[in-house]
N, C-alpha and C. Protein backbone atom coordinates (compact mmCIF):
# COMPACT_ATOMS: atom_id res chain seq x y z
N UNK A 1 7.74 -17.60 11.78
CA UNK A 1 8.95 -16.84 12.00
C UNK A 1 8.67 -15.76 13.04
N UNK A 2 9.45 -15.84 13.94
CA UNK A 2 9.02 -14.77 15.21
C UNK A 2 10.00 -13.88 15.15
N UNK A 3 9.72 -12.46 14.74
CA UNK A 3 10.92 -11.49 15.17
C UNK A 3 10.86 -10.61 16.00
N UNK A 4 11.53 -9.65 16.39
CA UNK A 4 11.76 -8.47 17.35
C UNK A 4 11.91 -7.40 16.54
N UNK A 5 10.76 -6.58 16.84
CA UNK A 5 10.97 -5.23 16.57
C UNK A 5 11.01 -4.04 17.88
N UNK A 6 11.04 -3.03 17.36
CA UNK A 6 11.26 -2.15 18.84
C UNK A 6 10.23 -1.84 19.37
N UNK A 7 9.23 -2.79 18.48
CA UNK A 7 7.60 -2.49 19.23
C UNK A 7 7.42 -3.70 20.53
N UNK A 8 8.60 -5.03 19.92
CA UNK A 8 8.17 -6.13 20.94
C UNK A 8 7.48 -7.33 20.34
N UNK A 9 7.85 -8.27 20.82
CA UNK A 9 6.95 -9.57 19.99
C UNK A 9 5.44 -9.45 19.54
N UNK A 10 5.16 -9.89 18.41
CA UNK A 10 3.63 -10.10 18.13
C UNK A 10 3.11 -9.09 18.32
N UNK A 11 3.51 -7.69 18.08
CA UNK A 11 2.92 -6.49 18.15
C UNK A 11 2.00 -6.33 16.87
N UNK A 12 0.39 -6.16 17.21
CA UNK A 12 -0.63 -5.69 16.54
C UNK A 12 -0.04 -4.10 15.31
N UNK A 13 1.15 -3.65 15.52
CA UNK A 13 1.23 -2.79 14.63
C UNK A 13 2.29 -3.12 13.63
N UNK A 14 3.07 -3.86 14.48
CA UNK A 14 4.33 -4.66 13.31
C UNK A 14 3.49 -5.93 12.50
N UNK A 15 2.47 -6.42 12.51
CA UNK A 15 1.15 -7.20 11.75
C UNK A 15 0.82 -6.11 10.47
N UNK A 16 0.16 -5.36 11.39
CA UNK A 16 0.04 -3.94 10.37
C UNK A 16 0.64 -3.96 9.45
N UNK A 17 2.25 -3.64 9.94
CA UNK A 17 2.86 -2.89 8.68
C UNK A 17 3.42 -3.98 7.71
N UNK A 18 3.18 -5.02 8.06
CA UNK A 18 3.34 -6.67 7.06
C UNK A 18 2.99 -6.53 6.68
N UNK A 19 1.09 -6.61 6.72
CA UNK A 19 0.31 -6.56 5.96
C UNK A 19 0.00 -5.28 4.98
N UNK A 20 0.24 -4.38 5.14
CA UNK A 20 1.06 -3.23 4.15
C UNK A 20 1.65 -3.77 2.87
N UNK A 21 2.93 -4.40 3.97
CA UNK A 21 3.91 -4.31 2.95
C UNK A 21 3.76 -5.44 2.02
N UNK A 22 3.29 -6.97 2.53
CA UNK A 22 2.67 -7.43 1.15
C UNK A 22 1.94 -6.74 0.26
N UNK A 23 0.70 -6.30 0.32
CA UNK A 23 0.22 -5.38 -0.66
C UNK A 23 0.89 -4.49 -1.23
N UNK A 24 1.51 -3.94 -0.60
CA UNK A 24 2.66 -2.87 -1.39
C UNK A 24 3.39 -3.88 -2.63
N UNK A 25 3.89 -4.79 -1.99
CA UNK A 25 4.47 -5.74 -3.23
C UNK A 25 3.74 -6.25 -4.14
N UNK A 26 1.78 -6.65 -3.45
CA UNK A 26 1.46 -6.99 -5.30
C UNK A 26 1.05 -5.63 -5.78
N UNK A 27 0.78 -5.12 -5.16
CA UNK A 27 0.37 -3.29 -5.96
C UNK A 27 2.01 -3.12 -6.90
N UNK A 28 3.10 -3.19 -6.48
CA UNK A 28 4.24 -2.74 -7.27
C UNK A 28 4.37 -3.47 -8.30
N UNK A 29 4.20 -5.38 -7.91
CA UNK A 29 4.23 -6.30 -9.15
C UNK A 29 3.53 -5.49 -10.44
N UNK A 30 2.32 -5.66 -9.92
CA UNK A 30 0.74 -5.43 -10.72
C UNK A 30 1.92 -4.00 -11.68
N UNK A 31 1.62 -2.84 -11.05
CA UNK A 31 2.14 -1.90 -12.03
C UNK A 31 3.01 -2.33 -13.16
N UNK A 32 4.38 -3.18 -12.23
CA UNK A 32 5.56 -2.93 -13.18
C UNK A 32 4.68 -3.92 -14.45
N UNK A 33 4.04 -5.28 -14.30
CA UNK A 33 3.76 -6.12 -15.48
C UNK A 33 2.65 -5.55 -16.29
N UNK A 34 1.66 -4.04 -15.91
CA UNK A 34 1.13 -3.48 -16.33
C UNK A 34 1.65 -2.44 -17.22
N UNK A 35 2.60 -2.02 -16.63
CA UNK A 35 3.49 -0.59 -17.38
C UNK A 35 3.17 0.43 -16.98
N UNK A 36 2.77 1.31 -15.86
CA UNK A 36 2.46 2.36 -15.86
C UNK A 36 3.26 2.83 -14.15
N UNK A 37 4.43 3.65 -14.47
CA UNK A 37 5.19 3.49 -13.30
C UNK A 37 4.49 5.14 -12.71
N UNK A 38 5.15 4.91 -11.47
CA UNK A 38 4.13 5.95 -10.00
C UNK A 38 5.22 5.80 -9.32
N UNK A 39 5.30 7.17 -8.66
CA UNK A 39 6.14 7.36 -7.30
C UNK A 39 6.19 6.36 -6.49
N UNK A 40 6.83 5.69 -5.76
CA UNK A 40 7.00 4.42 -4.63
C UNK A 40 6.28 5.02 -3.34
N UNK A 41 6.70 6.46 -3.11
CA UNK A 41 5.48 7.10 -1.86
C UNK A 41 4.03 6.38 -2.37
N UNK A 42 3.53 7.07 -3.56
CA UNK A 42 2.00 6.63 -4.15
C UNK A 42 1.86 5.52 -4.03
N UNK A 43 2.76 4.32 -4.00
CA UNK A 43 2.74 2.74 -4.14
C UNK A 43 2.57 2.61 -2.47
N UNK A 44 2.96 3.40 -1.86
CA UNK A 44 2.70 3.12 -0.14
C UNK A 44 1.49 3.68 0.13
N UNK A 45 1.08 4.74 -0.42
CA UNK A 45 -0.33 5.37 0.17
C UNK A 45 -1.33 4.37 -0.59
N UNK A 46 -1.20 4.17 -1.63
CA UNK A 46 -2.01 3.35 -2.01
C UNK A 46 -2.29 2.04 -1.55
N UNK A 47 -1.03 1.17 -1.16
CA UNK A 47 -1.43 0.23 -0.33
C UNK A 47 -1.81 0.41 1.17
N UNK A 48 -1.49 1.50 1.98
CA UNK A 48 -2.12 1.66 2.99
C UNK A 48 -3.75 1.93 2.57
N UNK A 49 -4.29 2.30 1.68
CA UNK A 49 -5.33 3.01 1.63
C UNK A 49 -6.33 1.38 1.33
N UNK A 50 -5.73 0.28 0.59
CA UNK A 50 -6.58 -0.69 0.39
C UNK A 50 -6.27 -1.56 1.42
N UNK A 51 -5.32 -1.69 2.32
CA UNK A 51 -5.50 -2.19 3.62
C UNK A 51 -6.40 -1.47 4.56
N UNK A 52 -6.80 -0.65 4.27
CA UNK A 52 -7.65 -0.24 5.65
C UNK A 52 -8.94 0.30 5.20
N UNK A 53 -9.12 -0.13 3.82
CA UNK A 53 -10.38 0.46 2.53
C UNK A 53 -10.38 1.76 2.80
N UNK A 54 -9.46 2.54 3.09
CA UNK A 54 -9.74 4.05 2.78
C UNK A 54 -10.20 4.88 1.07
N UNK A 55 -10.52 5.74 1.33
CA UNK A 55 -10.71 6.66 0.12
C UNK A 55 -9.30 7.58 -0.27
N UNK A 56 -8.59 7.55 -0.96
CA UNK A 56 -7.70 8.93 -1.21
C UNK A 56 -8.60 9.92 -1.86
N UNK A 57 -8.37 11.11 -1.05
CA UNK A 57 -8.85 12.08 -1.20
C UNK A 57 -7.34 12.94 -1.85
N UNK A 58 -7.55 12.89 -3.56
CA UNK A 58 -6.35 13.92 -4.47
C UNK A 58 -6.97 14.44 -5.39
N UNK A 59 -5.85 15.15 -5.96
CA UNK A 59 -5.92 15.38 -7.48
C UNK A 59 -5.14 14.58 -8.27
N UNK A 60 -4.23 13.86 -7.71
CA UNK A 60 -3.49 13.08 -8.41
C UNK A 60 -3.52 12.29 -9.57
N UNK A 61 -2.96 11.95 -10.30
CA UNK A 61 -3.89 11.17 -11.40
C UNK A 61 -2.91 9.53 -11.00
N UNK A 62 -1.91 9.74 -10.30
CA UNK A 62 -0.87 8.25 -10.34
C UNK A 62 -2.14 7.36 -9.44
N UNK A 63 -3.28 7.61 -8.63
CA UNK A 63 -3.75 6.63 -8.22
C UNK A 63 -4.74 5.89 -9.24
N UNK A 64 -5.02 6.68 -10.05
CA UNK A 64 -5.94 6.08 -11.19
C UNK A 64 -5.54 4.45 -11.34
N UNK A 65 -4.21 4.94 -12.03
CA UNK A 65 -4.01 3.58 -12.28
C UNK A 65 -3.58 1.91 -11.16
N UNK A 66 -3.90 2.16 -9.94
CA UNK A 66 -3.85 1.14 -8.94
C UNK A 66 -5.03 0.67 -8.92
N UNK A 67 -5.47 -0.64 -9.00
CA UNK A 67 -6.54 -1.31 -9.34
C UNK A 67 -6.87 -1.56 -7.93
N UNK A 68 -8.35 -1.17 -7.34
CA UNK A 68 -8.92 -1.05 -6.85
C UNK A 68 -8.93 0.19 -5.33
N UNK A 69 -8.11 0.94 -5.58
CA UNK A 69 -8.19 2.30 -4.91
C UNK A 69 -8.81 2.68 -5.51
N UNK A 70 -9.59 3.21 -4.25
CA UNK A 70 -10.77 4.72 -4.24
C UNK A 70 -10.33 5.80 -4.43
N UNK A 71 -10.35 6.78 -4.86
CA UNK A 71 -10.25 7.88 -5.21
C UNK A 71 -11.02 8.92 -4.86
N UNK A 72 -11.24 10.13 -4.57
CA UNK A 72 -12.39 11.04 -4.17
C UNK A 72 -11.72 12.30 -5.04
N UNK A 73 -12.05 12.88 -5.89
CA UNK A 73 -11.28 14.16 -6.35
C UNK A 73 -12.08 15.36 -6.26
């Protein structure tokens, strides 16, 4: 499926933010069939953070429960 964004065909950052946003969707699945609901921001930082293996650096406690984010507190 080829689309147009305002970045332009086959843009390396509209890939990006796909690949985000699947993860964002099994990170949201995962919670809701888990039970433990989190801000939808936290459901985005968190999937940015395991797309690009970052560390979150919080105090937060909503990343605890996303299975396999890093955490640094």
């Amino acid at each position: 499926m080829t689309s147009i964004t305002i970045h332009g065909l086959n843009d390396p950052l509209d890939r990006f933010i796909r690949e985000i946003a699947e993860i964002f969707g099994t990170v949201k699945n995962s919670l809701k069939l888990a039970g433990p609901h989190i801000p939808i921001n936290d459901v985005w930082i968190a999937s940015h953070a395991l797309e690009t293996g970052s560390v979150n650096v919080t105090y937060d406690k909503h990343f605890d429960v996303v299975p396999g984010v890093r955490v640094w507190k």
